[in-house]
N, C-alpha and C. Protein backbone atom coordinates (compact mmCIF):
# COMPACT_ATOMS: atom_id res chain seq x y z
N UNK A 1 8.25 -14.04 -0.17
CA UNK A 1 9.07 -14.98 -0.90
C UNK A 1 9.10 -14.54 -2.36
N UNK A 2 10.40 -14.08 -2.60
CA UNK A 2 10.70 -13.60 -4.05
C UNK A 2 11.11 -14.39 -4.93
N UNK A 3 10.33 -14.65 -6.32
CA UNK A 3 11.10 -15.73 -7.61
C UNK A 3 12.91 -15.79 -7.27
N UNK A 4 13.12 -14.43 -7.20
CA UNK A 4 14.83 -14.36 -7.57
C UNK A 4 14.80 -15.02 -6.60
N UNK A 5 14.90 -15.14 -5.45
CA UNK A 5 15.39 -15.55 -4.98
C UNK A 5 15.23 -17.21 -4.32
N UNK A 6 13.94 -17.77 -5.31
CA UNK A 6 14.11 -18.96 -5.39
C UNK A 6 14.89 -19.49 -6.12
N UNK A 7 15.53 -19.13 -7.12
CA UNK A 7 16.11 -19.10 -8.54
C UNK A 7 17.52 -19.31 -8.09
N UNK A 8 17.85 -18.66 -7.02
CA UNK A 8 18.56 -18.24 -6.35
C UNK A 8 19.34 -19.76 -5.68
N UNK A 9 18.27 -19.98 -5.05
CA UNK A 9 17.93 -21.00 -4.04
C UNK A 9 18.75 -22.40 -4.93
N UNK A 10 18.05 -22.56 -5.84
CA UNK A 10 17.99 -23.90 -6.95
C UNK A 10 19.65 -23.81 -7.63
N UNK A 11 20.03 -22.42 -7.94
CA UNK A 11 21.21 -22.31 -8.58
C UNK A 11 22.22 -23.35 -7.88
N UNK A 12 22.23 -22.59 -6.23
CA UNK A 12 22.81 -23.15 -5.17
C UNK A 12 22.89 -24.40 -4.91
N UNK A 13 21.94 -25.05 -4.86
CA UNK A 13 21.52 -26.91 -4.88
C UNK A 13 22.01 -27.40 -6.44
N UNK A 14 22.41 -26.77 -7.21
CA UNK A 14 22.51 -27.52 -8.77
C UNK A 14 21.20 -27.74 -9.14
N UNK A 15 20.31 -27.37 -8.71
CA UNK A 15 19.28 -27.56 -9.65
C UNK A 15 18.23 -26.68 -10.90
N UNK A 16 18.52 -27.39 -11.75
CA UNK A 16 17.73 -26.15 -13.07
C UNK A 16 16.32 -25.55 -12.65
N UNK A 17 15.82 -24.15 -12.65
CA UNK A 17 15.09 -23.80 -12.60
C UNK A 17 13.78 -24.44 -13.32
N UNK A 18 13.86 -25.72 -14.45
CA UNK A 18 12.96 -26.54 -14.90
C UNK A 18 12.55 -27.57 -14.06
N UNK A 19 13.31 -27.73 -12.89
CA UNK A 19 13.09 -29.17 -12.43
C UNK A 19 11.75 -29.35 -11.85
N UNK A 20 12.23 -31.47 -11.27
CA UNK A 20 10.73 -31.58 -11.20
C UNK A 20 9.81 -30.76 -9.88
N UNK A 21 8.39 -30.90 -9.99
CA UNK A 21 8.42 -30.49 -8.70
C UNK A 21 8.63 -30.97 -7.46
N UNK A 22 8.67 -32.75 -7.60
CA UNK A 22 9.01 -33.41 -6.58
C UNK A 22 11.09 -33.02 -6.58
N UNK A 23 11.64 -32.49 -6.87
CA UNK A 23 12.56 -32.47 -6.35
C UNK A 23 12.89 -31.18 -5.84
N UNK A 24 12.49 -29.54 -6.17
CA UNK A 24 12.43 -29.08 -6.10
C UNK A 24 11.33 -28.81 -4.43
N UNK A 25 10.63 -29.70 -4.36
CA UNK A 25 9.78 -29.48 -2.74
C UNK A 25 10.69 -30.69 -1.83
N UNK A 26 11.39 -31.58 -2.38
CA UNK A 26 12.61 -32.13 -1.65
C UNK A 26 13.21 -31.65 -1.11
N UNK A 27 14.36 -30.33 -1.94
CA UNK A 27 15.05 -29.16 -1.57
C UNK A 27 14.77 -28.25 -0.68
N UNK A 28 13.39 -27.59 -1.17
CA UNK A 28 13.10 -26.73 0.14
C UNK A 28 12.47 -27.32 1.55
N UNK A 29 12.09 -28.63 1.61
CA UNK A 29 11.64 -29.38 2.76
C UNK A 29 13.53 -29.56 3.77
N UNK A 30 14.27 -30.19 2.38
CA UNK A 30 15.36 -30.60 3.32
C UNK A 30 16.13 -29.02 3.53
N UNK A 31 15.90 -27.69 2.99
CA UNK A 31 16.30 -26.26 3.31
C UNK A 31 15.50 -25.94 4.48
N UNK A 32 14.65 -26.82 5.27
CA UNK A 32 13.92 -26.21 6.62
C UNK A 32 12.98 -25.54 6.03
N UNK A 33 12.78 -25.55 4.86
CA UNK A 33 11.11 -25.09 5.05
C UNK A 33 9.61 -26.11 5.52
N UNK A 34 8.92 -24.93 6.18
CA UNK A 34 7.88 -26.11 6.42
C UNK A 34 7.08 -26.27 5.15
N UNK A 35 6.37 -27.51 5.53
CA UNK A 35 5.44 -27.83 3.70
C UNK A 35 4.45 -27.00 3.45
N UNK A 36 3.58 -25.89 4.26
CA UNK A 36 2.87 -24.58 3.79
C UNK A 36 4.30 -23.65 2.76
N UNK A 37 4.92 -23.28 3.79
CA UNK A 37 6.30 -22.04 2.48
C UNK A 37 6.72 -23.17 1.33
N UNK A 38 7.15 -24.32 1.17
CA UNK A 38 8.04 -25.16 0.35
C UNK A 38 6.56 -25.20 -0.79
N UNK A 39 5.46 -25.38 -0.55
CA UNK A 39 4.17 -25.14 -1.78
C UNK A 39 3.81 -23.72 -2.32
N UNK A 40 4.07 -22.75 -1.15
CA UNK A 40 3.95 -21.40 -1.65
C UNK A 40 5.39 -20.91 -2.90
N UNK A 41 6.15 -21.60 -2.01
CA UNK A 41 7.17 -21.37 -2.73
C UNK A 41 7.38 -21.86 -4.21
N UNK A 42 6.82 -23.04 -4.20
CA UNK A 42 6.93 -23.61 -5.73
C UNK A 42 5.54 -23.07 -6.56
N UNK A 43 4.52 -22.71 -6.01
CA UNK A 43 3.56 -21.77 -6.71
C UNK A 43 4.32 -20.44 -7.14
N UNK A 44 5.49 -19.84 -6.55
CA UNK A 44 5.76 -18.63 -6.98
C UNK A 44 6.97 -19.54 -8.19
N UNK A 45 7.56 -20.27 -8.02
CA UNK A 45 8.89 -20.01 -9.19
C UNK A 45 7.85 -20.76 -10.21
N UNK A 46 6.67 -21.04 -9.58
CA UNK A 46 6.07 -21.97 -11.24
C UNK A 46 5.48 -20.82 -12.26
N UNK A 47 4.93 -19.95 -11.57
CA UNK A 47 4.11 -18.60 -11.83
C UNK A 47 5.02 -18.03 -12.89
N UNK A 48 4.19 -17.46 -14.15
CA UNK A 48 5.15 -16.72 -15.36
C UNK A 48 5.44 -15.43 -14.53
N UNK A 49 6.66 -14.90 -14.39
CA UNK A 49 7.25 -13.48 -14.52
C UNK A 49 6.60 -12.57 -14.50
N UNK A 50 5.83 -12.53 -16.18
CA UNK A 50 4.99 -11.16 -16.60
C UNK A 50 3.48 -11.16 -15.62
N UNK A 51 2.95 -12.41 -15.40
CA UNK A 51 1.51 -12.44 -14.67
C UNK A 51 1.97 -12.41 -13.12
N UNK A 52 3.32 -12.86 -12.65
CA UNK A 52 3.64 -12.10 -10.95
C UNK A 52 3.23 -10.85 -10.94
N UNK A 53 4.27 -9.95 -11.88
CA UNK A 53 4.58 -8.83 -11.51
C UNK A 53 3.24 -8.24 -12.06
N UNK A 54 2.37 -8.48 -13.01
CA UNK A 54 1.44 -7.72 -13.06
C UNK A 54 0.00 -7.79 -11.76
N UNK A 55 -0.01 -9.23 -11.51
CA UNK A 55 -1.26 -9.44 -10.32
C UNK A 55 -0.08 -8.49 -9.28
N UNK A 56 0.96 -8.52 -8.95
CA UNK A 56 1.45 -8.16 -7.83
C UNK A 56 1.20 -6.49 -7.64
N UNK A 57 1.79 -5.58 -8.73
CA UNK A 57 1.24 -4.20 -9.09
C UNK A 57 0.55 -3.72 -9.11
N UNK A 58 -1.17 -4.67 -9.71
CA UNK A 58 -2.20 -4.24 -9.65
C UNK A 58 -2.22 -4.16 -8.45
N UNK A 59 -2.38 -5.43 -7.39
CA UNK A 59 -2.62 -5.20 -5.98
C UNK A 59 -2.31 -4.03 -5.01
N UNK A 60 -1.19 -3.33 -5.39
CA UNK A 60 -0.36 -2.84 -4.65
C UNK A 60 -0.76 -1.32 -5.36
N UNK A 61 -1.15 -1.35 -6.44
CA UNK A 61 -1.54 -0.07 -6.67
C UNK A 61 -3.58 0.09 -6.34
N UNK A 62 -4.11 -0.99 -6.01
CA UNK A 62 -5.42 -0.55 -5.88
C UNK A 62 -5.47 -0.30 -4.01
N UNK A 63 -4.17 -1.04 -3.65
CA UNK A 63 -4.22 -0.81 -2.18
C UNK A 63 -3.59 0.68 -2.01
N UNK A 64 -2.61 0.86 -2.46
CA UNK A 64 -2.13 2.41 -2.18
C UNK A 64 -2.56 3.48 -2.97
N UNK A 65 -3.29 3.38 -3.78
CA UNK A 65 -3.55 4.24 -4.54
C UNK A 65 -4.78 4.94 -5.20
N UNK A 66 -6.02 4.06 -4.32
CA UNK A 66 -7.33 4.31 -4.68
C UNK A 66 -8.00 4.01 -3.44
N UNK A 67 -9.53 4.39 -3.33
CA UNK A 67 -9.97 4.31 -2.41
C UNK A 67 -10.68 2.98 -1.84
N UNK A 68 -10.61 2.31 -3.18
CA UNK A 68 -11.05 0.81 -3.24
C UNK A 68 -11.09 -0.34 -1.86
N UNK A 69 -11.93 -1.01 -1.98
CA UNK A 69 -11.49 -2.34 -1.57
C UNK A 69 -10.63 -3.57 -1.56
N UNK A 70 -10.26 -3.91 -1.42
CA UNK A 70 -9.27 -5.45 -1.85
C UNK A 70 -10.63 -6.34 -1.23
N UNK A 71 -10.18 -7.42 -2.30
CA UNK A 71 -11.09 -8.51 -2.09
C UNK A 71 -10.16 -9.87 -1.63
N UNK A 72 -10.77 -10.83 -1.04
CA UNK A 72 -9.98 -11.99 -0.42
C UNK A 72 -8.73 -12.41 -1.58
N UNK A 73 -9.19 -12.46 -2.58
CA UNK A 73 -8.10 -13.33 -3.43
C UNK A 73 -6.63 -12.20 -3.83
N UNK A 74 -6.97 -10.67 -3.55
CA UNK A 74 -6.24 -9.88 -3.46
C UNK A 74 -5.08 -9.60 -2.59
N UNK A 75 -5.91 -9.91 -1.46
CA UNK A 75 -5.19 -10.26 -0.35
C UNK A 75 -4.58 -11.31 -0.29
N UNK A 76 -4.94 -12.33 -0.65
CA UNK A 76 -4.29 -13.78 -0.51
C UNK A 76 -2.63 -13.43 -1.55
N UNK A 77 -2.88 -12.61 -2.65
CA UNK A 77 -1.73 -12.36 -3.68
C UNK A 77 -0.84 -11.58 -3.02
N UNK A 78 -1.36 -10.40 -2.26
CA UNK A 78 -0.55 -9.34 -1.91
C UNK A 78 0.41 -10.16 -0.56
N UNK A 79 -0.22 -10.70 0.44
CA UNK A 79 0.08 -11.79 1.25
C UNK A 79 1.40 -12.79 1.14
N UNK A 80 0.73 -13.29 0.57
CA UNK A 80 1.34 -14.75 -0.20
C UNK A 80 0.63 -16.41 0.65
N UNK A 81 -0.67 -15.88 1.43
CA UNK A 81 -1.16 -16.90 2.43
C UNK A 81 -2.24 -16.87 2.24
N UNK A 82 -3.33 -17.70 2.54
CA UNK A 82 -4.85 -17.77 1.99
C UNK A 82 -5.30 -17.47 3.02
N UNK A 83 -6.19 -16.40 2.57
CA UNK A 83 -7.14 -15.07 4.02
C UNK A 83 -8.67 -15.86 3.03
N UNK A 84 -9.59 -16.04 3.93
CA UNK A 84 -10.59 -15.77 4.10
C UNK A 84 -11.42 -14.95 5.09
N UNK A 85 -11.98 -13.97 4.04
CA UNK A 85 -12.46 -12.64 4.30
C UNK A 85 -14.06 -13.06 4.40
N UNK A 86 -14.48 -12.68 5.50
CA UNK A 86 -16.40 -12.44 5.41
C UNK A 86 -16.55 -10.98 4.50
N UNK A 87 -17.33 -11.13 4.15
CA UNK A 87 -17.98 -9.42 2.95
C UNK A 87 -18.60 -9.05 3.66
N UNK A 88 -18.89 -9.05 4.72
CA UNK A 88 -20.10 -8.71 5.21
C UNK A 88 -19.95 -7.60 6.30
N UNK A 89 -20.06 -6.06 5.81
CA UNK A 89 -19.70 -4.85 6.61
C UNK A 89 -20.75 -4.52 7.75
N UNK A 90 -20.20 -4.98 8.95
CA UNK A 90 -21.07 -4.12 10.25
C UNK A 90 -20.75 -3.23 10.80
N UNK A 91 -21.57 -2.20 10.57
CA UNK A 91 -21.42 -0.96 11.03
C UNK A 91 -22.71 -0.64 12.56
N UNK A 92 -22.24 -0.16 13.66
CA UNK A 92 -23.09 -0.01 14.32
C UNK A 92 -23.03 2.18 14.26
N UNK A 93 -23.93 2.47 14.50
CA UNK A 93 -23.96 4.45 14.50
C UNK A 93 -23.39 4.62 15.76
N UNK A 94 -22.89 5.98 15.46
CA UNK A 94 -21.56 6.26 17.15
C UNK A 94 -23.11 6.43 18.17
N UNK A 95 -22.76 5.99 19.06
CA UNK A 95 -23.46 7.00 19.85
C UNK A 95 -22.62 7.35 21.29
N UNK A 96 -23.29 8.71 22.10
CA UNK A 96 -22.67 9.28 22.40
C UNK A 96 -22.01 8.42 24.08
N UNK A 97 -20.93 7.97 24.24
CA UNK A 97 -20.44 7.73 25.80
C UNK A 97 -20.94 8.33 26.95
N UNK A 98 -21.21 9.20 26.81
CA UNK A 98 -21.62 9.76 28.18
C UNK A 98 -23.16 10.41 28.25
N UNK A 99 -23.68 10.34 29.56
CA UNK A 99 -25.13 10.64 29.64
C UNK A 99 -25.45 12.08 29.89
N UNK A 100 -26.56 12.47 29.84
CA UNK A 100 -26.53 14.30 29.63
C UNK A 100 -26.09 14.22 31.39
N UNK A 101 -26.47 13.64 32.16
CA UNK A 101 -26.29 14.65 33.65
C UNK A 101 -24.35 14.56 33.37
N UNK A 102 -23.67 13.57 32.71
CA UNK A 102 -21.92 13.74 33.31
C UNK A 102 -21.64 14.56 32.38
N UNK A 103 -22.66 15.20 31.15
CA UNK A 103 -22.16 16.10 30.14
C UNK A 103 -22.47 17.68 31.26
N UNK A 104 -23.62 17.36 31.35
CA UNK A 104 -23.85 19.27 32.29
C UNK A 104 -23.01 19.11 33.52
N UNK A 105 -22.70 17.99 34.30
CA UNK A 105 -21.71 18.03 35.63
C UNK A 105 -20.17 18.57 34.82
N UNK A 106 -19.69 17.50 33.96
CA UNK A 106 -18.24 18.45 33.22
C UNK A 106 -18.34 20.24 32.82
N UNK A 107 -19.63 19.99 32.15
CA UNK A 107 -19.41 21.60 31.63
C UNK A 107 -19.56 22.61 33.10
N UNK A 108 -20.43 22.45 33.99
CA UNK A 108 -20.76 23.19 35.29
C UNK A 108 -19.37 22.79 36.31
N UNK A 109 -18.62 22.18 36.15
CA UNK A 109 -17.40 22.21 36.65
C UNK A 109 -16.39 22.83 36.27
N UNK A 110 -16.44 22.74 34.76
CA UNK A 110 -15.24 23.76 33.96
C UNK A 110 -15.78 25.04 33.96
N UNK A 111 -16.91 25.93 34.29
CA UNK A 111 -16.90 26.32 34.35
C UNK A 111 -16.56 27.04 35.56
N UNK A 112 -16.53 26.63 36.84
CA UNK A 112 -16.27 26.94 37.90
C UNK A 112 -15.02 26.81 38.40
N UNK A 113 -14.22 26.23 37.37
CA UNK A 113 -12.77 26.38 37.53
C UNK A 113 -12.59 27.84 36.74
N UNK A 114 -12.87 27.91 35.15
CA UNK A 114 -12.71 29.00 34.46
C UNK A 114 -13.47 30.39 35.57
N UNK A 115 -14.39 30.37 36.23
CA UNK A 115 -14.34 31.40 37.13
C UNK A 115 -13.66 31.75 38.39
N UNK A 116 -13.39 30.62 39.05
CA UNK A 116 -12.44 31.08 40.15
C UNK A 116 -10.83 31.12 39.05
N UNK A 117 -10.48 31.06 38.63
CA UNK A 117 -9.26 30.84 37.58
C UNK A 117 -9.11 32.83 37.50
N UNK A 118 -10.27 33.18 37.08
CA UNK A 118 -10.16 34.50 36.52
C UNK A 118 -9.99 35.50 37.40
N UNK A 119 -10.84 34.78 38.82
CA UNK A 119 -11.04 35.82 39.97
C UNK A 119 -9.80 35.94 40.69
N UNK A 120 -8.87 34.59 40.61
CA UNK A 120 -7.77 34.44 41.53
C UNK A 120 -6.49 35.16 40.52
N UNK A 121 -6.52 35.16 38.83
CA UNK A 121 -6.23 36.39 38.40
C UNK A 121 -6.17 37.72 38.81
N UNK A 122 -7.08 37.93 38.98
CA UNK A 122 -7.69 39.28 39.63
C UNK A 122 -6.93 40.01 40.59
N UNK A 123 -7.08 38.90 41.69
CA UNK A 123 -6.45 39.00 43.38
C UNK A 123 -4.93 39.23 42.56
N UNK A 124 -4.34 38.24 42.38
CA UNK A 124 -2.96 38.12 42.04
C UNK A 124 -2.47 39.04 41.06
N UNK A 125 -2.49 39.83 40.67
CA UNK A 125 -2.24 41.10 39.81
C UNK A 125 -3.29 42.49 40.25
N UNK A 126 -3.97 42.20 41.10
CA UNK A 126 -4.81 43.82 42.13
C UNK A 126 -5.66 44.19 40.51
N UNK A 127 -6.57 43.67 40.06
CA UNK A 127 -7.15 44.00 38.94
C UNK A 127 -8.70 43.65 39.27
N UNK A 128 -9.16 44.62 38.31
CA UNK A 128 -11.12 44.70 38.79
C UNK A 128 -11.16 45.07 40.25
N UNK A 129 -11.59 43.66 40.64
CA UNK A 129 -12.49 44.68 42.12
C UNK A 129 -11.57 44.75 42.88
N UNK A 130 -10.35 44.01 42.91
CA UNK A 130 -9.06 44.40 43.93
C UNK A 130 -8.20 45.26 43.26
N UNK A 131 -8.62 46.05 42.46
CA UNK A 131 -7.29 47.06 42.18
C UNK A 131 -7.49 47.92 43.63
N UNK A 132 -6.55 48.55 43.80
CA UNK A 132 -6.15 49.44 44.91
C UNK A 132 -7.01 50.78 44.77
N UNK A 133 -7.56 51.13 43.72
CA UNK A 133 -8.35 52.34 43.68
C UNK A 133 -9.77 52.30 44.42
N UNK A 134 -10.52 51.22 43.72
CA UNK A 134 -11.54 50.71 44.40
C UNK A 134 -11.57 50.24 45.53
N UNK A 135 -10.52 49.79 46.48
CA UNK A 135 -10.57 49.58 48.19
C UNK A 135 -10.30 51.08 48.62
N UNK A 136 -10.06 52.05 48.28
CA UNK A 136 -9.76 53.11 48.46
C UNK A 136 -11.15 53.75 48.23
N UNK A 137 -11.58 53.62 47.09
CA UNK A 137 -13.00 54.36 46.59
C UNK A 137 -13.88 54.45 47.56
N UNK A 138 -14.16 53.06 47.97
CA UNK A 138 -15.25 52.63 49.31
C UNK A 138 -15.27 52.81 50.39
N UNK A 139 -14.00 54.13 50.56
CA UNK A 139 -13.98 54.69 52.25
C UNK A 139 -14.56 55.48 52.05
């Protein structure tokens, strides 16, 4: 929800961007907003200009542009909805999915593909022990 375009909003209804706030949450109640957006909304056209666009920038540049954290009330700005955030980072250490016997069964399987793979090479192009010289050699 953008100032302009609350500004916007009020032009449309005849009403001065000074008005009260009870008439102004009149407007956007009887515009179909529900009463969470019609309060967000009058928190943004009440908000000065210069302190939007600066909380809004900062936010937007510590989120894209550093390695930082955002903190709840950051979020709540960048948003426009009230997040409550726990601080509280759980990290558990990777550990590994699989147990050593399905780690040596995969590897002792790939490998026994990678050897019949090479041997059936072999056959299929007459190379190493089936070249034609060597069945010949052994008479």
């Amino acid at each position: 929800m953008e100032r302009h375009h609350l500004e916007q909003l009020l032009k449309a209804n005849k009403l001065p961007i000074d008005a009260s706030d009870d008439e102004v949450m009149a407007m956007l109640l009887e515009a179909s907003y529900t009463k969470e957006e019609a309060v967000r909304a009058l928190s943004t056209l009440r908000r000065s200009e210069p302190e939007y666009r600066e909380t809004a920038n900062s936010g937007n540049r510590k989120l894209f542009h550093s390695g930082e954290r955002l903190n709840a009330g950051e979020i709540s700005q960048l948003l426009g909805i009230d997040v409550t955030v726990n601080e509280t980072i759980i990290s558990e250490p990777k550990r590994s999915q699989f147990s050593l016997t399905q780690m040596m069964s995969v590897w002792l399987l790939s490998a026994i593909i990678a050897a019949t793979a090479i041997v059936a090479y072999m056959y299929i192009y007459e190379m190493g022990l089936f070249h034609p010289m060597m069945a010949h050699g052994k008479e």
